[in-house]
Protein backbone atom coordinates (compact mmCIF):
# COMPACT_ATOMS: atom_id res chain seq x y z
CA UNK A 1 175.99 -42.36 146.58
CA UNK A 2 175.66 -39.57 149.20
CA UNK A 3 174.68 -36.29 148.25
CA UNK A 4 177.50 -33.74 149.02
CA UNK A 5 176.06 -29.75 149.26
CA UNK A 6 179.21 -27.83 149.99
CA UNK A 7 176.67 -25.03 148.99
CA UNK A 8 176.59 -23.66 152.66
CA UNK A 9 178.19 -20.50 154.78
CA UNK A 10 180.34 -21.85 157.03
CA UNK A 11 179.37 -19.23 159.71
CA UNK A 12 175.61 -18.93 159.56
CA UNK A 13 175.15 -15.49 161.08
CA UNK A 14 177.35 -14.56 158.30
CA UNK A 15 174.70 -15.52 155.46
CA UNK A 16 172.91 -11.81 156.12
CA UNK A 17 176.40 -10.18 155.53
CA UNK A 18 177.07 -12.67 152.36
CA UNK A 19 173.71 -11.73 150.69
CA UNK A 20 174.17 -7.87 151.31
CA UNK A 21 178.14 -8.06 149.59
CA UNK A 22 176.66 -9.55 147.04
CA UNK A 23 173.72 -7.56 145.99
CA UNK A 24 176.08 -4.79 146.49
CA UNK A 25 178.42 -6.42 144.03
CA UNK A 26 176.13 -7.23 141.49
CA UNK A 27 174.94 -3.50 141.50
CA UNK A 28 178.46 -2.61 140.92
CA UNK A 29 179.00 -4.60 137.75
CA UNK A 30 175.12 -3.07 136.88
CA UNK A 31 173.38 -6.80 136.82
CA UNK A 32 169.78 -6.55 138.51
CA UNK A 33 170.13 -9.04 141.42
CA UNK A 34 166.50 -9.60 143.39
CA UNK A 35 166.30 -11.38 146.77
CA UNK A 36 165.32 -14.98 146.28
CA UNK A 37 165.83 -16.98 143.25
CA UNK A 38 167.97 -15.12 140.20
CA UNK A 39 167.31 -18.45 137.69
CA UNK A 40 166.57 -15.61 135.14
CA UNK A 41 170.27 -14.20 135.13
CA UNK A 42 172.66 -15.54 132.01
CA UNK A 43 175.66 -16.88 132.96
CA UNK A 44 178.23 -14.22 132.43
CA UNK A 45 175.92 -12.22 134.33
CA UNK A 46 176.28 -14.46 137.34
CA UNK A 47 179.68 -14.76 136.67
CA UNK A 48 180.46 -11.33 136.88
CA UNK A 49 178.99 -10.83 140.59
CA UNK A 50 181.28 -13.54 141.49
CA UNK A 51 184.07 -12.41 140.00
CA UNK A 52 183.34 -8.71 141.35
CA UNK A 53 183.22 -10.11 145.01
CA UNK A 54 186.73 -12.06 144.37
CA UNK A 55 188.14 -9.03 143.54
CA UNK A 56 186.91 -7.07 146.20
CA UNK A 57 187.78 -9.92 149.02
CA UNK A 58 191.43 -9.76 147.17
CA UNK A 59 191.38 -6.27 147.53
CA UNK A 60 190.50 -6.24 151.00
CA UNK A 61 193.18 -8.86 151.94
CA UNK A 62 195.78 -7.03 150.49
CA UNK A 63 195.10 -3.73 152.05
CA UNK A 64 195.19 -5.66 155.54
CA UNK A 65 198.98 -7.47 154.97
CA UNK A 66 199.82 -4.06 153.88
């Protein structure tokens, strides 16, 4: 069976923009994000950087159909 990594930007020159939303995100929610590998954070720590950039891409959206 063939491996499947959907784990990839879909614009590469974006990946620089991607990692600096979301250390800014996870210094938001007040969760210390390094560079590199974060296999030290819990879960609900991860969780909430995701969950903080959601929001923000929401809000963003929203403020452009407005």
């Amino acid at each position: 069976m063939a491996k499947n990594n959907n784990n990839r930007a879909l614009v590469p020159e974006a990946r620089e923009a991607l990692n600096r939303f979301k250390m800014e995100a996870a210094n938001e929610v007040g969760v210390n994000l390094k560079p590199g590998y974060n296999g030290d954070l819990t879960a609900r720590e991860a969780g909430s950087i995701g969950g903080q950039m959601v929001k923000k891409m929401v809000e963003a959206y929203e403020n452009s159909i407005k």
